[in-house]
PDB file of N, CA and C in Angstrom:
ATOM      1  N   UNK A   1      25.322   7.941  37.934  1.00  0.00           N
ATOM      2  CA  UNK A   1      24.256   7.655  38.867  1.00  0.00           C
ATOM      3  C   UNK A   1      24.423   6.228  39.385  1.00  0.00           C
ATOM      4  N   UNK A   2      24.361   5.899  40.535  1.00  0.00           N
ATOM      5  CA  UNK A   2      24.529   4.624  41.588  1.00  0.00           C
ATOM      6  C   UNK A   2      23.231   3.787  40.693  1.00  0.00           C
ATOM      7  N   UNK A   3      23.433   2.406  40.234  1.00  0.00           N
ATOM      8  CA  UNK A   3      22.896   1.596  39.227  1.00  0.00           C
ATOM      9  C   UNK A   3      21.769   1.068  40.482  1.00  0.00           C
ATOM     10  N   UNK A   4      22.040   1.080  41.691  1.00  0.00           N
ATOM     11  CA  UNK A   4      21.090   0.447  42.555  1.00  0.00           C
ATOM     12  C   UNK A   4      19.835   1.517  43.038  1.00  0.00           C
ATOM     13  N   UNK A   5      20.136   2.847  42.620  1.00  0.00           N
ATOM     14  CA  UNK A   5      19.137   4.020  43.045  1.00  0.00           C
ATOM     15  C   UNK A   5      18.380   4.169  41.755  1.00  0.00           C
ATOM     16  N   UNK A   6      18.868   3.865  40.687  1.00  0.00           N
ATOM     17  CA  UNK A   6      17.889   4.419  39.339  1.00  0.00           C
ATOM     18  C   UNK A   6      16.752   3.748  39.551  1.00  0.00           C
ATOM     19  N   UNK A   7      15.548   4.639  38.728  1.00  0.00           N
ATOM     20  CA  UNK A   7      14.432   3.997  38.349  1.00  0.00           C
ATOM     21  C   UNK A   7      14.233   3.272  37.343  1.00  0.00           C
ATOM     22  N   UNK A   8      12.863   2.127  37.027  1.00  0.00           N
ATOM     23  CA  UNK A   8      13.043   1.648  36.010  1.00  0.00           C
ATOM     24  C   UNK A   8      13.636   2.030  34.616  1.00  0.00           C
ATOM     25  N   UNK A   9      12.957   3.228  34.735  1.00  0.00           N
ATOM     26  CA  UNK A   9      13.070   4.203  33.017  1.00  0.00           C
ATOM     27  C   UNK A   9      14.570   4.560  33.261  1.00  0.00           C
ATOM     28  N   UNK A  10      14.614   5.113  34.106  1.00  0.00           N
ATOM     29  CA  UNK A  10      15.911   5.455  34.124  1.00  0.00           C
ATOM     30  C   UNK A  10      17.599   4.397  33.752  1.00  0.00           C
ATOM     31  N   UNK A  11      16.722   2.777  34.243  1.00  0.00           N
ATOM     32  CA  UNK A  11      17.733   1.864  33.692  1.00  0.00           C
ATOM     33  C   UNK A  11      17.098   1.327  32.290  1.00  0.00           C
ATOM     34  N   UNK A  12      16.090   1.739  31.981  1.00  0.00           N
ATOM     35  CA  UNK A  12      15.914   1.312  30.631  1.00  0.00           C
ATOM     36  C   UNK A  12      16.725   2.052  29.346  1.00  0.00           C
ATOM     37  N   UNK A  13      16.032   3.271  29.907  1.00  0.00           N
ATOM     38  CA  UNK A  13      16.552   4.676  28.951  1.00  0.00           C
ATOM     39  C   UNK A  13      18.766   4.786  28.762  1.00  0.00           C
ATOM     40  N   UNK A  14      19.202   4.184  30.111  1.00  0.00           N
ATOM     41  CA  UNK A  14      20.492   4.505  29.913  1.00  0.00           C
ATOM     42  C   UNK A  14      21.207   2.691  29.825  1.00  0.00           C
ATOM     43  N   UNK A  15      20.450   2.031  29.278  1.00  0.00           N
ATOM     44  CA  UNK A  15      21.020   0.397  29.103  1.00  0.00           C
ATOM     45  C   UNK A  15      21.489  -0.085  30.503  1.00  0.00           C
ATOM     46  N   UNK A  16      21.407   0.366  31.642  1.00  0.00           N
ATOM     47  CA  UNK A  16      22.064   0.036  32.587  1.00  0.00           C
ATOM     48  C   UNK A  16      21.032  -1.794  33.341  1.00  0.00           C
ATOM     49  N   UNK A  17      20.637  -2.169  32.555  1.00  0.00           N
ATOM     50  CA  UNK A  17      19.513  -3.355  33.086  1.00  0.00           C
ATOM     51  C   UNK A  17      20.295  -4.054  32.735  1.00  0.00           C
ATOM     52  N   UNK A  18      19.439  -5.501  33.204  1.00  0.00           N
ATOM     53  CA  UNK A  18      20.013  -6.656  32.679  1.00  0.00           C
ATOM     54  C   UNK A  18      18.883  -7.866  32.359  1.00  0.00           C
ATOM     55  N   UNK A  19      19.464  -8.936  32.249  1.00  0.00           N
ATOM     56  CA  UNK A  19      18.476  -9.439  31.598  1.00  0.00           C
ATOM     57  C   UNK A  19      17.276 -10.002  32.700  1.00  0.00           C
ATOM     58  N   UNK A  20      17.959 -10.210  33.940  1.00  0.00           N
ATOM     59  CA  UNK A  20      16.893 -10.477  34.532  1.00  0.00           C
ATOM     60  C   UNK A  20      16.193  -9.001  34.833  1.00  0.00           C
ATOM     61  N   UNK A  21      16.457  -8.021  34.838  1.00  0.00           N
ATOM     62  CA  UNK A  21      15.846  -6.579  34.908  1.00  0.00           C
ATOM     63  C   UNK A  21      14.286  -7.207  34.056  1.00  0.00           C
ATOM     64  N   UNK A  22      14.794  -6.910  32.912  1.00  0.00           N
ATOM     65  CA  UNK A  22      14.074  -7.294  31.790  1.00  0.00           C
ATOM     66  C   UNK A  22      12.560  -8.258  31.952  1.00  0.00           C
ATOM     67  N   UNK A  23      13.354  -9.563  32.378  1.00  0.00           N
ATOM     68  CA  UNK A  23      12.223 -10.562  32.626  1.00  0.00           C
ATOM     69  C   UNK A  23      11.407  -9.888  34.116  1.00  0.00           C
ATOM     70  N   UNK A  24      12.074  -9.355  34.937  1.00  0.00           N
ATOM     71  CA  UNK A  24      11.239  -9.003  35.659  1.00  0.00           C
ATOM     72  C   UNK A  24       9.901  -8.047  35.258  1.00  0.00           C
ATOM     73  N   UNK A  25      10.306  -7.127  34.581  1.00  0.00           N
ATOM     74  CA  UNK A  25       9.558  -5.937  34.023  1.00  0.00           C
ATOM     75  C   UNK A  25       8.701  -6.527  33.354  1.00  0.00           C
ATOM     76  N   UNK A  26       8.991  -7.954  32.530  1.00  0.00           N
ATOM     77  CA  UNK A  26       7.909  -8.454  31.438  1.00  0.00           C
ATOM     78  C   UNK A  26       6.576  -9.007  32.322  1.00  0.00           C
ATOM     79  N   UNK A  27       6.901  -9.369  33.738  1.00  0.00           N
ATOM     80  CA  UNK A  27       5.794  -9.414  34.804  1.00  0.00           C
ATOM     81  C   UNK A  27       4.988  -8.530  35.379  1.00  0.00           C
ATOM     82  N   UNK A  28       5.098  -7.608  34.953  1.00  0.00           N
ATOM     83  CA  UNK A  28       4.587  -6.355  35.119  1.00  0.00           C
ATOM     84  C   UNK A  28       2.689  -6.228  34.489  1.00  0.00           C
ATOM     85  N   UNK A  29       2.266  -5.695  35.030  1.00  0.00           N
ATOM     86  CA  UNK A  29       0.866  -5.325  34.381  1.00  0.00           C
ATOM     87  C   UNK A  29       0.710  -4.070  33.821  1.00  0.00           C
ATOM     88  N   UNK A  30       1.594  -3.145  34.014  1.00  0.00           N
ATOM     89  CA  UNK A  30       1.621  -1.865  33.642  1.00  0.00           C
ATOM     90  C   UNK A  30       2.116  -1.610  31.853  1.00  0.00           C
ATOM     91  N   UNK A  31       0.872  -1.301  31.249  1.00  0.00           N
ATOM     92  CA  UNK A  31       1.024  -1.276  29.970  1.00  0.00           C
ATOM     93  C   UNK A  31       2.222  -0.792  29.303  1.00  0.00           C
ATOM     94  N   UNK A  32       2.303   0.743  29.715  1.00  0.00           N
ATOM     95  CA  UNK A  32       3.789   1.746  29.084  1.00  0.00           C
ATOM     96  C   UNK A  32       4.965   0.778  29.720  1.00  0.00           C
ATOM     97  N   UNK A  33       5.016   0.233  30.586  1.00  0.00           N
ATOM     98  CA  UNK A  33       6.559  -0.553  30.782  1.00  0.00           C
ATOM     99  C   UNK A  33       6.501  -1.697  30.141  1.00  0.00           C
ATOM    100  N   UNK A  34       5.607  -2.607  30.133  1.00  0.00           N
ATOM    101  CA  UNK A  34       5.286  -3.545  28.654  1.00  0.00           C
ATOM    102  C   UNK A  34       5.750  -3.197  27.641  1.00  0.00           C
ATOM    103  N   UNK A  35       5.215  -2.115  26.815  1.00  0.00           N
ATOM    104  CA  UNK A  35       5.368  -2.023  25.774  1.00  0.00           C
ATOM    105  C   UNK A  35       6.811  -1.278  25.713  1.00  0.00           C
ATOM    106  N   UNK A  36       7.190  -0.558  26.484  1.00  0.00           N
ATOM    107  CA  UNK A  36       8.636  -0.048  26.374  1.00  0.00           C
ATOM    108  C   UNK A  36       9.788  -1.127  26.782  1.00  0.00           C
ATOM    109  N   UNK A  37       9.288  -1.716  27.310  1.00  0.00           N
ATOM    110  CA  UNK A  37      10.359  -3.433  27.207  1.00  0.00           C
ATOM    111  C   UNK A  37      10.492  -3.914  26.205  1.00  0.00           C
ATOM    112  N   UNK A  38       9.284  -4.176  25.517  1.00  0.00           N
ATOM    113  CA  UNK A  38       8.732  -4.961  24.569  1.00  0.00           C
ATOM    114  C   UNK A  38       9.730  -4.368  22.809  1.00  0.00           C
ATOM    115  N   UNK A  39       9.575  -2.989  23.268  1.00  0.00           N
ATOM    116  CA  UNK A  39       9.893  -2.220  22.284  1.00  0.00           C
ATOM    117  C   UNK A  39      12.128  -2.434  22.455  1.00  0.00           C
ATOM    118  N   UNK A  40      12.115  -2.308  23.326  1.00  0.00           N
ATOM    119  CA  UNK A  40      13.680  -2.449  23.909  1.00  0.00           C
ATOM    120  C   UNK A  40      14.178  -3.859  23.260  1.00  0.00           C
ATOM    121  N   UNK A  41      13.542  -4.535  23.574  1.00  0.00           N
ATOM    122  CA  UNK A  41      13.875  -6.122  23.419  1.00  0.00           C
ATOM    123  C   UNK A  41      14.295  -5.989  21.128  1.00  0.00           C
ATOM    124  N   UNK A  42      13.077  -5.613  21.327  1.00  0.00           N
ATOM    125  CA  UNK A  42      13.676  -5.492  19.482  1.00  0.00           C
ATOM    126  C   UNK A  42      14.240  -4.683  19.204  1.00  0.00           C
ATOM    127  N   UNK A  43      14.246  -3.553  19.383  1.00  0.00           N
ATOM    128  CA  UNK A  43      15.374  -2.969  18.594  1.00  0.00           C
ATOM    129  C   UNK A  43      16.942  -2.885  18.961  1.00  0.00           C
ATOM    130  N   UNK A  44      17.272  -3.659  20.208  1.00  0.00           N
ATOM    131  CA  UNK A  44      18.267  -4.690  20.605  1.00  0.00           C
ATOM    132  C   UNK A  44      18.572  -5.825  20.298  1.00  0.00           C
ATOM    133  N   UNK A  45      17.878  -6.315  19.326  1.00  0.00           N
ATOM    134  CA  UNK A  45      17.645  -7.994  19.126  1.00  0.00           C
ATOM    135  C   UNK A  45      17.720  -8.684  20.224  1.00  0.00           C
ATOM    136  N   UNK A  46      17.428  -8.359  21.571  1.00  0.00           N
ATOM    137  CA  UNK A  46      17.439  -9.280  22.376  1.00  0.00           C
ATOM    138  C   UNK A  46      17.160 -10.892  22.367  1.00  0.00           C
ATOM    139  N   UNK A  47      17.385 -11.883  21.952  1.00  0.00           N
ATOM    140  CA  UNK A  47      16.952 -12.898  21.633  1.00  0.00           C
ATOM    141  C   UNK A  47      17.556 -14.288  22.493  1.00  0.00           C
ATOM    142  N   UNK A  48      17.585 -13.822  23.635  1.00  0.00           N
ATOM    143  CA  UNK A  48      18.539 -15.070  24.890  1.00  0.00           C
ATOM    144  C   UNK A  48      16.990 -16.034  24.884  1.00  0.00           C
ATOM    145  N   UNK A  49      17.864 -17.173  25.346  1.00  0.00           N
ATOM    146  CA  UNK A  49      16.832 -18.074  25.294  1.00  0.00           C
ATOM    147  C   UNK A  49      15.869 -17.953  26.909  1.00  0.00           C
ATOM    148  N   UNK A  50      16.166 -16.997  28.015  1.00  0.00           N
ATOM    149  CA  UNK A  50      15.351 -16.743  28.896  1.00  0.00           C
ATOM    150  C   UNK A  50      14.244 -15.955  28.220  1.00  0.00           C
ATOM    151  N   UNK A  51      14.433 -14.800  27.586  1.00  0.00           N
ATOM    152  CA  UNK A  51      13.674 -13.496  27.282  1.00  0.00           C
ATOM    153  C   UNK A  51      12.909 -14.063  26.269  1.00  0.00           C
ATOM    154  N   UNK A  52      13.255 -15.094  25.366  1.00  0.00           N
ATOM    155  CA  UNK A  52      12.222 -15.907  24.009  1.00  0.00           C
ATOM    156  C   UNK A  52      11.285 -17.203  25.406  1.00  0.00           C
ATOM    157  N   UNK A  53      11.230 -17.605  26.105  1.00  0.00           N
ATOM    158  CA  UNK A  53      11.126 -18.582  27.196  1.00  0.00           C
ATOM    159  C   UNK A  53       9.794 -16.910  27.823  1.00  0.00           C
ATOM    160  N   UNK A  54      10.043 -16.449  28.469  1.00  0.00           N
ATOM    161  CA  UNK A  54       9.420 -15.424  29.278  1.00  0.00           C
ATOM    162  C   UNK A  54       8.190 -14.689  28.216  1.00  0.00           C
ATOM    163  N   UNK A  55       8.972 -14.482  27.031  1.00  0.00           N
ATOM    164  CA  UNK A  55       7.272 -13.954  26.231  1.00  0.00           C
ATOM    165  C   UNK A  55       6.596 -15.391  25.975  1.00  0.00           C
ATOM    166  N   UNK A  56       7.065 -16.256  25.642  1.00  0.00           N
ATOM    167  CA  UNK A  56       6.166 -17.154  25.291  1.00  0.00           C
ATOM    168  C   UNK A  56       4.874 -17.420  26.798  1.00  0.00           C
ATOM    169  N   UNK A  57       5.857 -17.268  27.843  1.00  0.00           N
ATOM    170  CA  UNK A  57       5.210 -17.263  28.916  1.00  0.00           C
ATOM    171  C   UNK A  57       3.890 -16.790  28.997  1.00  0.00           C
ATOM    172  N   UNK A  58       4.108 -15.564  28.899  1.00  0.00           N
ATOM    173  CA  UNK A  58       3.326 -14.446  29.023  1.00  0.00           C
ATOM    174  C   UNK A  58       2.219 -13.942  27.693  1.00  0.00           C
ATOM    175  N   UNK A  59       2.836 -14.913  26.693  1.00  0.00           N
ATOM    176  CA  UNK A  59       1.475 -14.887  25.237  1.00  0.00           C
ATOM    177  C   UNK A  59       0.330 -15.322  25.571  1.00  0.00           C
ATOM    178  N   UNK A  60      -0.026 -16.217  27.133  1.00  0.00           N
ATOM    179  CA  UNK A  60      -1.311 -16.815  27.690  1.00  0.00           C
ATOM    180  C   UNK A  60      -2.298 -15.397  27.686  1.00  0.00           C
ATOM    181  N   UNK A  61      -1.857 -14.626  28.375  1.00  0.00           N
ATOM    182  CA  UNK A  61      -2.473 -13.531  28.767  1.00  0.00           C
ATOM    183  C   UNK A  61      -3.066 -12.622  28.046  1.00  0.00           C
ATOM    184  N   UNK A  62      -4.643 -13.263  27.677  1.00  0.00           N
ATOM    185  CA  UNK A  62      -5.875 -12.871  26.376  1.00  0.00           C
ATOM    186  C   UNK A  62      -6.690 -12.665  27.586  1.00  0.00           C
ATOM    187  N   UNK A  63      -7.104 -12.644  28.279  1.00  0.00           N
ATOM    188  CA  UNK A  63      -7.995 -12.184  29.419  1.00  0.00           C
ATOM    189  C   UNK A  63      -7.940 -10.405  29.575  1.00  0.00           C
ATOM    190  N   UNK A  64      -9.569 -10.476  29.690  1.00  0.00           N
ATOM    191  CA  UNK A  64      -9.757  -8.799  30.065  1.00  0.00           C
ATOM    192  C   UNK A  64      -8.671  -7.785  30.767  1.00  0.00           C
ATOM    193  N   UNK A  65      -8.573  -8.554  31.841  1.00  0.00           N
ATOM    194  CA  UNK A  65      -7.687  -8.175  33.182  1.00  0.00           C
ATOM    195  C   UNK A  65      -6.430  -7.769  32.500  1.00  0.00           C
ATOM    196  N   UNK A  66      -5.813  -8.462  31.391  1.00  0.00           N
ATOM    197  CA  UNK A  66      -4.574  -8.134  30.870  1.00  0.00           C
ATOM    198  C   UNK A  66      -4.610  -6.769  29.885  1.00  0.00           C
ATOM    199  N   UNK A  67      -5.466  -6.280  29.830  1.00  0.00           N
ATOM    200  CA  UNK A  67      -5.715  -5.383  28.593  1.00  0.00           C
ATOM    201  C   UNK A  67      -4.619  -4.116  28.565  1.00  0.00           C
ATOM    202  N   UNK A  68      -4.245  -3.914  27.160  1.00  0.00           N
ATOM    203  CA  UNK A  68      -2.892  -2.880  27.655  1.00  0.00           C
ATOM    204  C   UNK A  68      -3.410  -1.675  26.682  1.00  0.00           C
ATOM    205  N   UNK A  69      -4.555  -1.545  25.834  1.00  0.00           N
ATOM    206  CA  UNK A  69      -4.705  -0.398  25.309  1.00  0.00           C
ATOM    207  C   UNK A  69      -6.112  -1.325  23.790  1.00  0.00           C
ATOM    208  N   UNK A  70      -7.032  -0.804  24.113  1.00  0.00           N
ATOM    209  CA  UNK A  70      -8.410  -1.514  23.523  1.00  0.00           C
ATOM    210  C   UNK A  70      -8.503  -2.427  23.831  1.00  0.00           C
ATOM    211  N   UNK A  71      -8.435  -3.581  22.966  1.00  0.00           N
ATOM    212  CA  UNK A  71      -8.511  -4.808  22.424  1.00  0.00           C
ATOM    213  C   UNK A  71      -6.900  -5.451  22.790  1.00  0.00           C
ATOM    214  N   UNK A  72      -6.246  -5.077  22.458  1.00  0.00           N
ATOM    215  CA  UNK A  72      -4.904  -5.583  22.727  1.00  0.00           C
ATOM    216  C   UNK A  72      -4.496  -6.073  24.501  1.00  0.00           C
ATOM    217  N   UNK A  73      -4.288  -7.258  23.981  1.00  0.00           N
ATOM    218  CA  UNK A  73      -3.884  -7.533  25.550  1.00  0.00           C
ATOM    219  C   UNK A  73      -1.964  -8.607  25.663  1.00  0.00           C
ATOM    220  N   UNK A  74      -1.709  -7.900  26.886  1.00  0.00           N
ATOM    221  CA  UNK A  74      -0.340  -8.555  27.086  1.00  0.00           C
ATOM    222  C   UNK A  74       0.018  -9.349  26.248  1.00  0.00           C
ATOM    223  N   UNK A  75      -0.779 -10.624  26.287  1.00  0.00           N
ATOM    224  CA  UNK A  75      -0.333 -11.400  25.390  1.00  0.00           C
ATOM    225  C   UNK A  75       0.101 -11.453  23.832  1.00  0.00           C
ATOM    226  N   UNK A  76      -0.872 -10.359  23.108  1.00  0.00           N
ATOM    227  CA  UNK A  76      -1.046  -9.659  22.021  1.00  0.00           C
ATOM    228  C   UNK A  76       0.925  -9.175  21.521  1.00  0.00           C
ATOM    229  N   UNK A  77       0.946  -8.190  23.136  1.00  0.00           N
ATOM    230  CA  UNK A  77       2.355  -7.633  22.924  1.00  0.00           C
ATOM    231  C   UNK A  77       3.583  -8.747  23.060  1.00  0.00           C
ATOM    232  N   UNK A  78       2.954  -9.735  23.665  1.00  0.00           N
ATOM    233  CA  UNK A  78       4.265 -10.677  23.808  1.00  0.00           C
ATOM    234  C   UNK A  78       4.409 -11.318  22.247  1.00  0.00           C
ATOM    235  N   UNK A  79       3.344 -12.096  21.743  1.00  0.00           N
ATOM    236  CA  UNK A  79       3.322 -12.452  20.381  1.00  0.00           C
ATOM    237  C   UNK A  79       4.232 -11.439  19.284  1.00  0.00           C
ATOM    238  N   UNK A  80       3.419  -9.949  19.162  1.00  0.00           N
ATOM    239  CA  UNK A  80       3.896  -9.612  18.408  1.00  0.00           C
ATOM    240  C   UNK A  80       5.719  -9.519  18.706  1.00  0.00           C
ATOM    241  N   UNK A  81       5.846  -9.791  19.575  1.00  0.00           N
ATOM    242  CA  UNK A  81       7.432  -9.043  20.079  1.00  0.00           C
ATOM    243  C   UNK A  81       8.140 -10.437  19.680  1.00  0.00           C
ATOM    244  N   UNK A  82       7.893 -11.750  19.739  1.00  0.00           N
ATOM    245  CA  UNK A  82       8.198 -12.673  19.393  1.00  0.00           C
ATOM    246  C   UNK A  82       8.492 -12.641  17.690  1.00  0.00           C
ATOM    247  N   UNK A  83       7.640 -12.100  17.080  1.00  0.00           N
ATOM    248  CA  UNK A  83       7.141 -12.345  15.204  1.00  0.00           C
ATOM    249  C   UNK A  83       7.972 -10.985  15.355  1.00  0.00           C
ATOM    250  N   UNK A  84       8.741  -9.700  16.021  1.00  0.00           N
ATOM    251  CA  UNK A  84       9.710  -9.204  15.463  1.00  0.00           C
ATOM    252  C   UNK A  84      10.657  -9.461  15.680  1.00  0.00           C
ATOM    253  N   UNK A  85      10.897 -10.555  16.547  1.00  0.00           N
ATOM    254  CA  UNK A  85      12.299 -11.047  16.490  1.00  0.00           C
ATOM    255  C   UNK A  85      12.985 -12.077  15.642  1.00  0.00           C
ATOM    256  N   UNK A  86      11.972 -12.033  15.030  1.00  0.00           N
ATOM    257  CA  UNK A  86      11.912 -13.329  14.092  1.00  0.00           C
ATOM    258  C   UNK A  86      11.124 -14.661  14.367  1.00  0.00           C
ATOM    259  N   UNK A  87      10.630 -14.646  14.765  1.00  0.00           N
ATOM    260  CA  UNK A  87      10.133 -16.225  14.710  1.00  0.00           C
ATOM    261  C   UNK A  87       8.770 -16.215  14.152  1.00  0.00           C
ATOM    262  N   UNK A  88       8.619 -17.279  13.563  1.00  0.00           N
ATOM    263  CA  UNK A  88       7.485 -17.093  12.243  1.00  0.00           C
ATOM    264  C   UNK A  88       6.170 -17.482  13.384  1.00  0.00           C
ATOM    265  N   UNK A  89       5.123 -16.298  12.681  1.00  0.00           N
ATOM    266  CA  UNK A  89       4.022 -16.277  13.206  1.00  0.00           C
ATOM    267  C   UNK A  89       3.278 -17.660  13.568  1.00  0.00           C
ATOM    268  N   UNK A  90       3.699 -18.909  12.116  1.00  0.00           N
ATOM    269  CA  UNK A  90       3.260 -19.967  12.126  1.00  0.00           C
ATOM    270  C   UNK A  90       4.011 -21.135  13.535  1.00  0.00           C
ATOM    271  N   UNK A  91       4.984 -20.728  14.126  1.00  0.00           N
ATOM    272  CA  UNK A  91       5.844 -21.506  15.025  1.00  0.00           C
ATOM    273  C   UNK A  91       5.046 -21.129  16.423  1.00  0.00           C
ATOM    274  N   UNK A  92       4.760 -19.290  16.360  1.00  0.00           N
ATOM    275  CA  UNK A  92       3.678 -19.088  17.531  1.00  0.00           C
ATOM    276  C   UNK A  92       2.821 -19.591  17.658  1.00  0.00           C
ATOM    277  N   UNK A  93       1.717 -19.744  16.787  1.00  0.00           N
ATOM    278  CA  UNK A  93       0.820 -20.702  16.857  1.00  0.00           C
ATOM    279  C   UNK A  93       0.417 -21.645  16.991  1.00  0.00           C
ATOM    280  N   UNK A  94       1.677 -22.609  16.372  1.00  0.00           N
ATOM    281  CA  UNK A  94       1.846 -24.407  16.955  1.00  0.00           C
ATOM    282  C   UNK A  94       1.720 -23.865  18.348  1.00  0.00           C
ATOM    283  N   UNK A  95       2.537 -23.026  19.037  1.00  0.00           N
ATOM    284  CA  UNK A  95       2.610 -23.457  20.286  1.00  0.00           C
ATOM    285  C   UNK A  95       1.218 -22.853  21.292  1.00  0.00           C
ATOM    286  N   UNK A  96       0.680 -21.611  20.784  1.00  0.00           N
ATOM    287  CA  UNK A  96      -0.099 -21.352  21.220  1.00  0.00           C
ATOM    288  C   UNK A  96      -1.575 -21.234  20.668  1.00  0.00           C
ATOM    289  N   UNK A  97      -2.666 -21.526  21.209  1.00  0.00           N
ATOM    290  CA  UNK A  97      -3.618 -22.166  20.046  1.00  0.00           C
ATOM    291  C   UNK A  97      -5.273 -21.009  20.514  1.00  0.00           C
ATOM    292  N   UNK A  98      -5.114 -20.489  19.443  1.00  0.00           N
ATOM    293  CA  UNK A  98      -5.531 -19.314  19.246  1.00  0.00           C
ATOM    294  C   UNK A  98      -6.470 -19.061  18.168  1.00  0.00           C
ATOM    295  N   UNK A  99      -7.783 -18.578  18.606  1.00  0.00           N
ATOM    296  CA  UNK A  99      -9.082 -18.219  16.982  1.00  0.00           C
ATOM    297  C   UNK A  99      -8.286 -17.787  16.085  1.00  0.00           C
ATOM    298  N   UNK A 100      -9.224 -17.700  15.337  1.00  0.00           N
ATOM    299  CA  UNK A 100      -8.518 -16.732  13.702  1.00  0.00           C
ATOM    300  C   UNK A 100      -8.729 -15.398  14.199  1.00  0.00           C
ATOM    301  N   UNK A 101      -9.427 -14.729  15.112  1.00  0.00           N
ATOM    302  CA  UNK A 101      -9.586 -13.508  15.280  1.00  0.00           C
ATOM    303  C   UNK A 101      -8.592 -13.380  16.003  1.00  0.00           C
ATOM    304  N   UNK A 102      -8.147 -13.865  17.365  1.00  0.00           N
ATOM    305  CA  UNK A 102      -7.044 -13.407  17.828  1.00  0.00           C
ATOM    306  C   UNK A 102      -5.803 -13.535  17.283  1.00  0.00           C
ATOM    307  N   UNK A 103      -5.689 -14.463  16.173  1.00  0.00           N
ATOM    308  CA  UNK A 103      -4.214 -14.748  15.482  1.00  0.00           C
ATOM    309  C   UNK A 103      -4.393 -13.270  14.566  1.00  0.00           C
ATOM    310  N   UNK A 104      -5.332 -12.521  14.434  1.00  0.00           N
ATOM    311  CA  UNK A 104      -4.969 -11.526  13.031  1.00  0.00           C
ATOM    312  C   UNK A 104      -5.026 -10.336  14.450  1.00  0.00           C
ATOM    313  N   UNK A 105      -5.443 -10.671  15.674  1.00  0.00           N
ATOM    314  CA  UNK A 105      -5.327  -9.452  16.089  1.00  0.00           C
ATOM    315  C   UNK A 105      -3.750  -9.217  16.332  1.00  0.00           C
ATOM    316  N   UNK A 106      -2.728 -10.270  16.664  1.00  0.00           N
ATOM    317  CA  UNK A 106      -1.208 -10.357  16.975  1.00  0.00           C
ATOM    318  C   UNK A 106      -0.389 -10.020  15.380  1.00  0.00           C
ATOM    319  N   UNK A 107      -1.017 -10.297  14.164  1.00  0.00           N
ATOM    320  CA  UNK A 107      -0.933  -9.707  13.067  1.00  0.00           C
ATOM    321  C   UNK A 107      -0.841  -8.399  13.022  1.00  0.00           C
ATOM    322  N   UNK A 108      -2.147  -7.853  13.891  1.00  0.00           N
ATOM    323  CA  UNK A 108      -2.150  -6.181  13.507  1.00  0.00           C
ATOM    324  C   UNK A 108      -1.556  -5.637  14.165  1.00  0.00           C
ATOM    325  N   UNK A 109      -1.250  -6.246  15.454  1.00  0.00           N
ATOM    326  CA  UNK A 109      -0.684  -5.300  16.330  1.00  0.00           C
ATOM    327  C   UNK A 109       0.944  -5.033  15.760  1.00  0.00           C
ATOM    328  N   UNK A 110       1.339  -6.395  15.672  1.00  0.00           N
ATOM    329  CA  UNK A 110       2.666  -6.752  15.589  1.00  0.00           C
ATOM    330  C   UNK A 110       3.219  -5.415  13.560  1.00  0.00           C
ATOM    331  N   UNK A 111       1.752  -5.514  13.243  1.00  0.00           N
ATOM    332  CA  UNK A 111       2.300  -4.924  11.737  1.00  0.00           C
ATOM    333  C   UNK A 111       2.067  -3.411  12.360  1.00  0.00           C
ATOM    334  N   UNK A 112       0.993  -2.760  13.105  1.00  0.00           N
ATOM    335  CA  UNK A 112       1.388  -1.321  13.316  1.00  0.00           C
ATOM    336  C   UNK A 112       1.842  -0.496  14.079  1.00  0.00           C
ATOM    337  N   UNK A 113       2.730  -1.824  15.397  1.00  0.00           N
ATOM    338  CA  UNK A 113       3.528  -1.191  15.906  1.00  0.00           C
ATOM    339  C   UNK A 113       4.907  -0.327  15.127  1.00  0.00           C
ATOM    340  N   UNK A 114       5.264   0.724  15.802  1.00  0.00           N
ATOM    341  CA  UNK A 114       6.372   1.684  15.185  1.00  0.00           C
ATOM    342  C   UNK A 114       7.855   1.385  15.257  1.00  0.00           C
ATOM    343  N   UNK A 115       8.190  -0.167  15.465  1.00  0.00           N
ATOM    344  CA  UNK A 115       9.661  -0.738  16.162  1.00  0.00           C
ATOM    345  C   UNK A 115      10.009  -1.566  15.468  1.00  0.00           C
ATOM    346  N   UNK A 116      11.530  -1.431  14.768  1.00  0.00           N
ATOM    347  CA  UNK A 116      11.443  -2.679  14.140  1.00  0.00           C
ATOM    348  C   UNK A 116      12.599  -2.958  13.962  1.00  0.00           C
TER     349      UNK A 116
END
């Protein structure tokens, strides 16, 4: 299939993206491509210093407007996607400064997501 006609899923599902693919998609508001990025990124170890740079970006995003499924919002998914790539929950937090309720909500999410 011509790499310039596929659809997103379609370059997700067959690796044909790249990394700016990627960061683009992480701009996205659309929850299922969030989280199926999100989900891509780890179990690839994706770990370039754009794609660690771009979630941190995007960990701001605790506002209603961002909401990707209850309580959980973008930012929620960027955190946790960060703490499975390794980087200690405590390094997120220096940088981003966050209640105790929202630090255990990036806890829960990040512990019952199914990706690892």
């Amino acid at each position: 299939m011509n790499k310039k006609r596929m659809n997103i899923n379609q370059k997700l599902d067959s690796g044909a993206y790249t990394e700016d693919d990627l960061i683009e998609y992480l701009d996205s508001n659309a929850p299922i491509l969030l989280y199926k990025v999100a989900k891509l990124i780890v179990l690839n170890s994706i770990k370039t210093d754009k794609i660690i740079k771009k979630l941190y970006d995007i960990s701001n995003k605790l506002e209603m407007e961002y909401s990707i499924l209850g309580y959980y919002k973008i930012g929620h998914l960027a955190m946790s996607t960060l703490i499975k790539l390794g980087i200690s929950s405590d390094d997120i937090f220096a940088k981003i400064v966050l209640d105790e309720f929202e630090k255990e909500t990036v806890i829960n999410f990040e512990r019952d997501s199914d990706w690892n």
